[in-house]
Structure formats: structure tokens, C-alpha cells
C-alpha atoms as a PDB file:
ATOM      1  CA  UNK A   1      17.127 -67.441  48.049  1.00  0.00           C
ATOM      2  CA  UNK A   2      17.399 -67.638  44.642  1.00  0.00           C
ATOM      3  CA  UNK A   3      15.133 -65.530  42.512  1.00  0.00           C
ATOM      4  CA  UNK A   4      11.501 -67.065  40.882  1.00  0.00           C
ATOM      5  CA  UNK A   5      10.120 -65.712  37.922  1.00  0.00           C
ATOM      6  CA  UNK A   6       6.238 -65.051  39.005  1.00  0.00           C
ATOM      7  CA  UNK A   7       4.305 -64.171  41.439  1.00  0.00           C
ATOM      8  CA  UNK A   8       3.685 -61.027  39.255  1.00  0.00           C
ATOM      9  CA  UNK A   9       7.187 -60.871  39.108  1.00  0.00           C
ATOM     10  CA  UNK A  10       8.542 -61.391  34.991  1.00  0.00           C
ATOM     11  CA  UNK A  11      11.403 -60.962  32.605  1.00  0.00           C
ATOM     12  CA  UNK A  12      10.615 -58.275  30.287  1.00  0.00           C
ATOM     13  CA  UNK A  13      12.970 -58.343  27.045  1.00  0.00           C
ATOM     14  CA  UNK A  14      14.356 -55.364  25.784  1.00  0.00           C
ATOM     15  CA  UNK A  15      13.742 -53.392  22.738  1.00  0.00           C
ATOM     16  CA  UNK A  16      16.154 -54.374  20.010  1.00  0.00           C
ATOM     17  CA  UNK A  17      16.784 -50.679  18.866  1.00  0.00           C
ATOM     18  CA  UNK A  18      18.233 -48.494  19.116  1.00  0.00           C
ATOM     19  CA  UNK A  19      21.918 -50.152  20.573  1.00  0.00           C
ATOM     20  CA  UNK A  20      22.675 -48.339  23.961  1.00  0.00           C
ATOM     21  CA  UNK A  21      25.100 -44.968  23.823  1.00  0.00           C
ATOM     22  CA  UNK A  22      26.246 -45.603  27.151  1.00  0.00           C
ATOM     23  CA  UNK A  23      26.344 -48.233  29.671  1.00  0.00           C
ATOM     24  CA  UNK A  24      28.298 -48.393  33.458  1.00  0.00           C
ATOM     25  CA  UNK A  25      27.995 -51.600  35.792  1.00  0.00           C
ATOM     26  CA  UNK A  26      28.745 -50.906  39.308  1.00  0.00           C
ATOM     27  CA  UNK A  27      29.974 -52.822  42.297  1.00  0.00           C
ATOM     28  CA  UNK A  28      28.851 -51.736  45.519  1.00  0.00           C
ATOM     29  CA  UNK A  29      29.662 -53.765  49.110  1.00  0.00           C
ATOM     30  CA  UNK A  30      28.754 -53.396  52.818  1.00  0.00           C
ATOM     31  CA  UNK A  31      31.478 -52.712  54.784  1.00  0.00           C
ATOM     32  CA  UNK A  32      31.804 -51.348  58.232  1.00  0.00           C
ATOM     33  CA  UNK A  33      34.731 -49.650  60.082  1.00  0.00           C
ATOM     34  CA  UNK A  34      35.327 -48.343  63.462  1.00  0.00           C
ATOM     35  CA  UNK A  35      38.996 -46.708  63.883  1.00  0.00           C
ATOM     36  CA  UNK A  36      40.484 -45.812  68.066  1.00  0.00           C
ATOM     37  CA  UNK A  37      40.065 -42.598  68.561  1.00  0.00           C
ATOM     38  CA  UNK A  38      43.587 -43.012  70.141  1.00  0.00           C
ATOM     39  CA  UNK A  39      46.290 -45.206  67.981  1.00  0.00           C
ATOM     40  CA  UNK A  40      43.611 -44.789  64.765  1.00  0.00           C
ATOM     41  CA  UNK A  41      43.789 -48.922  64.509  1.00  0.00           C
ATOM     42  CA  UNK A  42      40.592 -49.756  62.294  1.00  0.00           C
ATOM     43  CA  UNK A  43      38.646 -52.785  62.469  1.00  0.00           C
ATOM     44  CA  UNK A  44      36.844 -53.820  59.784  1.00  0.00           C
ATOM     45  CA  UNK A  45      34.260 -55.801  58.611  1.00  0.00           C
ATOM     46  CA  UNK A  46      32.942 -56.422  55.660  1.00  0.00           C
ATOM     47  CA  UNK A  47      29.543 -58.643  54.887  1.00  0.00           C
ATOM     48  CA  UNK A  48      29.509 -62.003  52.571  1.00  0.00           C
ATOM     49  CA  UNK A  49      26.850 -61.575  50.185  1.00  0.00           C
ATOM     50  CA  UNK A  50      26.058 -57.602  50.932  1.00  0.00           C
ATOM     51  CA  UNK A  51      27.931 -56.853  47.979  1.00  0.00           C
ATOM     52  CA  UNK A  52      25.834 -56.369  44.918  1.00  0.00           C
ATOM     53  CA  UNK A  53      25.799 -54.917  41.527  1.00  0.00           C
ATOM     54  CA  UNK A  54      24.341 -51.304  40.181  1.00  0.00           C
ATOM     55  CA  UNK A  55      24.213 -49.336  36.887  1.00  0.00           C
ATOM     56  CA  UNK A  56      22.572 -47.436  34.487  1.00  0.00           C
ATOM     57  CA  UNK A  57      22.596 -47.153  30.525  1.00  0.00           C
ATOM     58  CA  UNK A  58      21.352 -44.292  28.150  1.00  0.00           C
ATOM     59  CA  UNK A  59      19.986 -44.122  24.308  1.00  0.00           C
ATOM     60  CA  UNK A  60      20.657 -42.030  22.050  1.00  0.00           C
ATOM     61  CA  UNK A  61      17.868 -39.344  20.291  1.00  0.00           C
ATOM     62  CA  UNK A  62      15.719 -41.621  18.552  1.00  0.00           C
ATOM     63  CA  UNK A  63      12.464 -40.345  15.881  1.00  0.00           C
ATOM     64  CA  UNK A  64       8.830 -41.313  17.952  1.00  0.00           C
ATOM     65  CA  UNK A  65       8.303 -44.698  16.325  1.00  0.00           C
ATOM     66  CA  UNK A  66      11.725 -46.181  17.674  1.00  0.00           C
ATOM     67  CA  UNK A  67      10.827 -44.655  21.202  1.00  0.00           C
ATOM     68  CA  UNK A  68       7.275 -46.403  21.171  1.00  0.00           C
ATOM     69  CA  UNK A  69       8.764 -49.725  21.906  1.00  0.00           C
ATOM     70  CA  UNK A  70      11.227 -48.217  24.909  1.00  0.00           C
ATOM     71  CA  UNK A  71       8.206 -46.249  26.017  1.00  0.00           C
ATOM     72  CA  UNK A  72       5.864 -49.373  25.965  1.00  0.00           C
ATOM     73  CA  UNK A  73       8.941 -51.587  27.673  1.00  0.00           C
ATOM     74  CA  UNK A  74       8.924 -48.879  30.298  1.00  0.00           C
ATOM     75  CA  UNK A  75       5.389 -49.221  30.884  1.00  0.00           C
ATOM     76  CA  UNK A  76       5.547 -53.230  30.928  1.00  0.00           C
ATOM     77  CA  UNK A  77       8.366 -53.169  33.607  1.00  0.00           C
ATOM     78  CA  UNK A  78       5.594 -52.130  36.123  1.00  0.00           C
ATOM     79  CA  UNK A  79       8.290 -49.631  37.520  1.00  0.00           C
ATOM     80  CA  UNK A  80      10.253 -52.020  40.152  1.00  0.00           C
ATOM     81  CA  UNK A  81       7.713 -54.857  40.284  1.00  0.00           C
ATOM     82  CA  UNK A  82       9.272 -56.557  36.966  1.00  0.00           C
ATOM     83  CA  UNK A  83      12.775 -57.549  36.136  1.00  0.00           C
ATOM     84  CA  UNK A  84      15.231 -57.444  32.568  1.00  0.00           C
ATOM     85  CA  UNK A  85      18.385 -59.061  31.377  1.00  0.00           C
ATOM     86  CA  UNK A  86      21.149 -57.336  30.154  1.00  0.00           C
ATOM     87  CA  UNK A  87      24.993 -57.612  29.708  1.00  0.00           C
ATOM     88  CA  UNK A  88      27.721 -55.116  28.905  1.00  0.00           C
ATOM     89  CA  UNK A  89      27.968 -55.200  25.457  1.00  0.00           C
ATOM     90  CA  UNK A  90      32.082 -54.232  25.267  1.00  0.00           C
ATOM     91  CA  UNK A  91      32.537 -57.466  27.416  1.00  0.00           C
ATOM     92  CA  UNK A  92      30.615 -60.079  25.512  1.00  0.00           C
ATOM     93  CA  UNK A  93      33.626 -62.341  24.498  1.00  0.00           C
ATOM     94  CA  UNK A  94      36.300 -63.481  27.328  1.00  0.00           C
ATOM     95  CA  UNK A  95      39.887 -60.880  27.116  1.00  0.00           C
ATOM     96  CA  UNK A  96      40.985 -64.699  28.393  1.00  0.00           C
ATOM     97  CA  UNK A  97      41.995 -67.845  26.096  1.00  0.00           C
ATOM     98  CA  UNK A  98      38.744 -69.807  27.367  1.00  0.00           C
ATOM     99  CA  UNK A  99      36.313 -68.500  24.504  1.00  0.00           C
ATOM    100  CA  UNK A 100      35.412 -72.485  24.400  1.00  0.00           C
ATOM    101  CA  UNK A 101      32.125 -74.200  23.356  1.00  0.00           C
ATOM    102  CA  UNK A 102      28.950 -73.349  25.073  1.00  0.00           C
ATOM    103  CA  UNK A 103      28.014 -75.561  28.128  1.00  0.00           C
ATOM    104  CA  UNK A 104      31.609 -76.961  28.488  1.00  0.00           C
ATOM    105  CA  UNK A 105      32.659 -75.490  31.179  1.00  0.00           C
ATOM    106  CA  UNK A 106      30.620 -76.553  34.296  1.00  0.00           C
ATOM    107  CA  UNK A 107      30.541 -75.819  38.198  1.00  0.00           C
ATOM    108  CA  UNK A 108      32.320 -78.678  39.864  1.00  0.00           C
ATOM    109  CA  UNK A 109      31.245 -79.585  42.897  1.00  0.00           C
ATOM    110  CA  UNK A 110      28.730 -78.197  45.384  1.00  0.00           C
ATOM    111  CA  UNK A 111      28.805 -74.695  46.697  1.00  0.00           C
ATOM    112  CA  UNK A 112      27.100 -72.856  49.817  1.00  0.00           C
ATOM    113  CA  UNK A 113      26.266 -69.392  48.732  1.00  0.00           C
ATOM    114  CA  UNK A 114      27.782 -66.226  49.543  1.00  0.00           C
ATOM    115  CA  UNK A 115      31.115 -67.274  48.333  1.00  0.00           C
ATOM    116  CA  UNK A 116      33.732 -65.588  46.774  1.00  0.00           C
ATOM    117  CA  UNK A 117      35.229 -68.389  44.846  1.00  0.00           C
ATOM    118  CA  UNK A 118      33.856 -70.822  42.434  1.00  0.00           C
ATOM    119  CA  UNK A 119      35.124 -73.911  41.218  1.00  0.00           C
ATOM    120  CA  UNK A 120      34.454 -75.058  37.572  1.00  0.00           C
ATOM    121  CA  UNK A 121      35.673 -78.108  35.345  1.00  0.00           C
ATOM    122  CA  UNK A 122      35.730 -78.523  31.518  1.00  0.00           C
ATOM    123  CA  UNK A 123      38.942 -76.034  30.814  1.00  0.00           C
ATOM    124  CA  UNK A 124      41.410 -77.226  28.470  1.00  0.00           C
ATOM    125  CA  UNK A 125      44.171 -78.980  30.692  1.00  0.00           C
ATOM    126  CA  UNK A 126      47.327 -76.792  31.884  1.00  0.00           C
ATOM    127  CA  UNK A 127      45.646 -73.510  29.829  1.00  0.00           C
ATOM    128  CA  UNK A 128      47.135 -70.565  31.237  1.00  0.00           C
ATOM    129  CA  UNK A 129      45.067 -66.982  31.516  1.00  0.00           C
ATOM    130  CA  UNK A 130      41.691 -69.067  30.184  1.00  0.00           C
ATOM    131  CA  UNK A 131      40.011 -65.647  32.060  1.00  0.00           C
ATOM    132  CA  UNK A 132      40.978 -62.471  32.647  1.00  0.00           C
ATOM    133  CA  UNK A 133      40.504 -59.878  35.185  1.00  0.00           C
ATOM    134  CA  UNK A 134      37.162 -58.221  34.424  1.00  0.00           C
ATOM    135  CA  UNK A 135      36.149 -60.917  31.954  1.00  0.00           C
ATOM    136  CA  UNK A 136      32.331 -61.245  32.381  1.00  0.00           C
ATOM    137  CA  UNK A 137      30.211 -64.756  32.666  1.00  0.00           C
ATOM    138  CA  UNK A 138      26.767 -65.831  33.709  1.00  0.00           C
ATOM    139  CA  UNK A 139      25.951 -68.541  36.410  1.00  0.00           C
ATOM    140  CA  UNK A 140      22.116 -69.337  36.241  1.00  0.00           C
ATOM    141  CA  UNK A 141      20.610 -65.777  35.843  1.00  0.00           C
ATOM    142  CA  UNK A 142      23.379 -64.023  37.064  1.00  0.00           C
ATOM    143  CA  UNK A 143      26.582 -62.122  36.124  1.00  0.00           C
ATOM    144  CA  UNK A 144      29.876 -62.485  37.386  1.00  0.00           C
ATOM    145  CA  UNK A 145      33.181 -60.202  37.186  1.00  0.00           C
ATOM    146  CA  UNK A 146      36.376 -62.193  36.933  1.00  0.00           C
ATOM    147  CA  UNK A 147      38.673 -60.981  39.952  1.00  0.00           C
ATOM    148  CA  UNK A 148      42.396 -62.811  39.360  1.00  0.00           C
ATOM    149  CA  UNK A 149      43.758 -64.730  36.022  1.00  0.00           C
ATOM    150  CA  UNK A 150      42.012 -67.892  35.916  1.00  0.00           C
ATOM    151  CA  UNK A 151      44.501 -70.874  34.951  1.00  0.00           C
ATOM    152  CA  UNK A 152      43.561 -74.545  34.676  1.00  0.00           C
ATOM    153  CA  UNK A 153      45.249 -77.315  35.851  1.00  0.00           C
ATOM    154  CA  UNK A 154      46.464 -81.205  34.722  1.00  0.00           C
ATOM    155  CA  UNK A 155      42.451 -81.798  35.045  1.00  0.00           C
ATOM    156  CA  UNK A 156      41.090 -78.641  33.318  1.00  0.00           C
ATOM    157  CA  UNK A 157      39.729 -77.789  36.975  1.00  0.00           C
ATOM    158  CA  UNK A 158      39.962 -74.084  38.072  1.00  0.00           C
ATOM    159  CA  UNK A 159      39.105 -71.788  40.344  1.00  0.00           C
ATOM    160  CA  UNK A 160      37.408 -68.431  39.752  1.00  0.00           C
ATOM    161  CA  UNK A 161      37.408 -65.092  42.741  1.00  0.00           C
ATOM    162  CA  UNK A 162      33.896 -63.830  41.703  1.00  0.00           C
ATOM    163  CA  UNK A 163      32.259 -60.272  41.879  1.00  0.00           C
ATOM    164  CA  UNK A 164      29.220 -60.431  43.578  1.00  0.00           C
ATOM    165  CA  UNK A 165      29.571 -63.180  45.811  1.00  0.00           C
ATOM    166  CA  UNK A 166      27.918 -66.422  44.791  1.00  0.00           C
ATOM    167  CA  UNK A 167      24.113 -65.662  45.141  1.00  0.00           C
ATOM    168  CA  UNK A 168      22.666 -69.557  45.179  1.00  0.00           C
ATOM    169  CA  UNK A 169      23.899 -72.600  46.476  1.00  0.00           C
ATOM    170  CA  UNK A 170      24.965 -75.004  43.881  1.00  0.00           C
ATOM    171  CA  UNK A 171      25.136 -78.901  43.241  1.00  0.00           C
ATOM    172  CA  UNK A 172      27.888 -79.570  41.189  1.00  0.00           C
ATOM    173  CA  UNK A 173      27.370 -79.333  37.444  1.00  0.00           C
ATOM    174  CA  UNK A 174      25.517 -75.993  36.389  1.00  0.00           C
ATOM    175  CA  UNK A 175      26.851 -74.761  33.211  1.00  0.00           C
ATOM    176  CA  UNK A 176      28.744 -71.429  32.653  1.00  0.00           C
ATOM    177  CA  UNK A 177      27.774 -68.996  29.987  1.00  0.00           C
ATOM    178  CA  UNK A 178      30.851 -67.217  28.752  1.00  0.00           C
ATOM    179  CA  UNK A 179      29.852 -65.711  25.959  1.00  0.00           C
ATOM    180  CA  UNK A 180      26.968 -62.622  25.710  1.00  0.00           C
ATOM    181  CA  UNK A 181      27.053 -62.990  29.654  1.00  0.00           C
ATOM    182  CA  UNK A 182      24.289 -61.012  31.414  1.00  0.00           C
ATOM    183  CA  UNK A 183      22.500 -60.513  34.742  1.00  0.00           C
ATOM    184  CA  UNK A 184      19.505 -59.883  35.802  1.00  0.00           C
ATOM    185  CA  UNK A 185      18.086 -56.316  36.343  1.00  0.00           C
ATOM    186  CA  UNK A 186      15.647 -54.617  38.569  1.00  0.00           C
ATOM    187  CA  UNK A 187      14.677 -50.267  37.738  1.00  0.00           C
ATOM    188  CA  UNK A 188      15.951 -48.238  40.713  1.00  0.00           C
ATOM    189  CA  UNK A 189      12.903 -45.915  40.722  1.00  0.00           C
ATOM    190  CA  UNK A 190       9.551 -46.493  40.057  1.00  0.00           C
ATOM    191  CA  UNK A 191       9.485 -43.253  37.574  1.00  0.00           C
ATOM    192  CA  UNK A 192      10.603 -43.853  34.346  1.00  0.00           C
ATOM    193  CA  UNK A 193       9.932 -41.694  30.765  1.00  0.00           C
ATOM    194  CA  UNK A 194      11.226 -39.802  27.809  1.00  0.00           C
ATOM    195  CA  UNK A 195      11.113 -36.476  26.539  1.00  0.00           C
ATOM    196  CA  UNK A 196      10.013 -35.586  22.785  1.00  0.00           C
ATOM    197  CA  UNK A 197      10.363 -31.867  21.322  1.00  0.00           C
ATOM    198  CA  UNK A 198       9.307 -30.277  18.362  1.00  0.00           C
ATOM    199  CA  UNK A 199      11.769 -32.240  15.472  1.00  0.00           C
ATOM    200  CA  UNK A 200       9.540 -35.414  16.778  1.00  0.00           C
ATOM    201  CA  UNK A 201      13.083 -37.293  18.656  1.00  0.00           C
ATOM    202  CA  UNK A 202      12.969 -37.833  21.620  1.00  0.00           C
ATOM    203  CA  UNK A 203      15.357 -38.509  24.401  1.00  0.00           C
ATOM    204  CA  UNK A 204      15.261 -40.584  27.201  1.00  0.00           C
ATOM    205  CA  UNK A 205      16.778 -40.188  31.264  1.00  0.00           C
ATOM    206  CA  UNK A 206      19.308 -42.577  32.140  1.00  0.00           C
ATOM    207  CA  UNK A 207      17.968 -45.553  32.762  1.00  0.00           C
ATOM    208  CA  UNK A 208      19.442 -46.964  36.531  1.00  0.00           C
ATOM    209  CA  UNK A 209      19.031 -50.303  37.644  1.00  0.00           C
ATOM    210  CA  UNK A 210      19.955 -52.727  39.871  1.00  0.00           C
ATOM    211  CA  UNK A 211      20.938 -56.185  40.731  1.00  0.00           C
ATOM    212  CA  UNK A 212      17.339 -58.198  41.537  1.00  0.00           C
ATOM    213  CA  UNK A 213      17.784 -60.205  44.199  1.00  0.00           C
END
């Protein structure tokens, strides 16, 4: 299903400042095994659309009145009842050629979700490497990693192996937002704070989070 904003359920923006210090994005799947306890042969299987996304991110020391904004975001998020956007900041332009204008590049076709491959138009005919491994993009609300080179073809049509799986079914058309790509965030604990000492800075856990589905 894909996700609705409401139902006491919204997007809380983040502070501006300070910029994050750290930041790791996470893939996690569900996969099951079972190996013969004679000739060790394992069969596996692993779960279309169980795979999902985790991280976390920390700030550096920052005085009291630049942690009053984190501290009142933190309050806003209602622990895990609200979600937040963000994107790795190191991966906010393609390593790929196809850093082309916004909304040209477009899902082509309709897709089923739970897929592992999406199919876009718009490229720039026969462009080789328009997207590189680990290149980031957004479809809709969510973020994508880019698994294999991406090359176009005669009729700038290409095909993209996606990290997470595709979450919503599509109709053909949906735009693709390659540049400041981010996803959408939900905390992993309802307990959340900072800690301020005597010089007045304060410093705050690491922040984890997870994919909102």
C-alpha cells in the first residue's frame, strides 16, 4: 500500500542546522535458508518486497539555541507516530552521465510492485553509464539505490535493478528525481533526546531510523 500522509500521521521537516557529522543508510532483506544436514545443499529463499532500508545520522556539539530546534523537531515527530525526509547528502548528484533536467526522465510503462527492476524513458539515446552503481534517486516518496550501470538505448529507454524493491504499483509516467534524492523516514524508538553540560553544548544520541512503510 502506498503510504498517506494523515491520519495523525505527517512529514515533519528537518532543522536546517547544524549539517549532519555522520550519516549510514542500510539495506536489510528477509531471507531464509535451510541447509541438509547430510550433503549441506541449502535452499533458499528470499522475500520480494521484505527488503527495506535502515540508518541512523548524528550532529555534531551544538551551543543550546541551535539544539532548541532539533529538540523541538524531536518532540514534533511524536516518537514513531510521524515521519521525515531525508537523503544522503555525499550522493545528491548521479556518479552517472544522466545529471539531466528535472522531470525528464519518467517511468515507462506500468509496474506491479515488489519489483526489482524499473523501466524509465526520457534518457539521452545510446548514453552509456547514464547511472552508476550506488547512484541514489527518488520515485514518489521514496529512495532508490542503483544496482548495475544503467545504459540507454536507440529510444532513450532503460532499465534500472533497484534497492528496495519497488514499493507501489505504477502507471506509466511518474517522474524520477535524480538530483537531492531522498526517502522517507520513520524514528526506530520512541525515545529520543540530547544531552547539555556545563559549557551550555549539547550533544545529541544517534538518531536511527527507518524506512516508513
Amino acid at each position: 500500500m502506498a503510504f498517506q500522509q494523515g491520519n495523525g500521521c505527517d512529514i515533519v521537516p528537518l532543522p536546517e542546522l547544524p549539517g549532519l557529522k555522520e550519516i549510514s543508510i542500510d539495506k536489510n532483506d528477509s531471507v531464509s535458508d535451510s541447509a541438509s544436514p547430510y550433503t549441506r545443499v541449502t535452499q533458499v529463499q528470499w522475500w520480494p518486497g521484505a527488503d527495506f532500508l535502515t540508518g541512523s545520522f548524528s550532529l555534531p556539539v551544538m551551543p543550546m539555541d541551535v539544539w532548541a530546534a532539533w529538540d523541538a523537531w524531536q518532540g514534533e515527530m511524536r516518537g514513531r507516530a510521524n515521519v521525515f525526509q531525508l537523503g544522503h547528502p555525499l550522493r545528491a548528484l548521479l556518479m552517472g552521465t544522466g545529471n539531466v533536467a528535472a522531470g525528464a526522465i519518467t517511468v515507462r510503462g506500468a509496474h506491479s510492485g515488489r519489483g526489482i527492476v524499473l523501466h524509465t524513458a526520457g534518457w539521452t539515446p545510446n548514453a552509456v553509464g547514464v547511472m552508476l552503481p550506488g547512484d541514489h534517486f527518488q520515485l514518489g516518496l521514496r529512495l532508490h539505490i542503483v544496482g548495475r550501470r544503467v545504459d540507454a538505448d536507440a529510444n532513450g529507454f532503460a532499465d534500472i535493478y533497484v534497492y528496495p524493491t519497488l514499493r507501489d504499483a505504477l502507471v506509466g509516467g511518474e517522474p524520477l528525481i535524480l538530483h537531492d534524492a531522498q526517502g522517507l523516514w520513520r524514528l526506530a524508538s520512541n525515545v529520543r533526546g540530547g544531552s547539555t553540560d556545563v559549557s551550555h553544548l549539547t550533544t545529541v544520541q544517534v538518531v536511527k531510523f527507518e524506512e516508513a512503510r
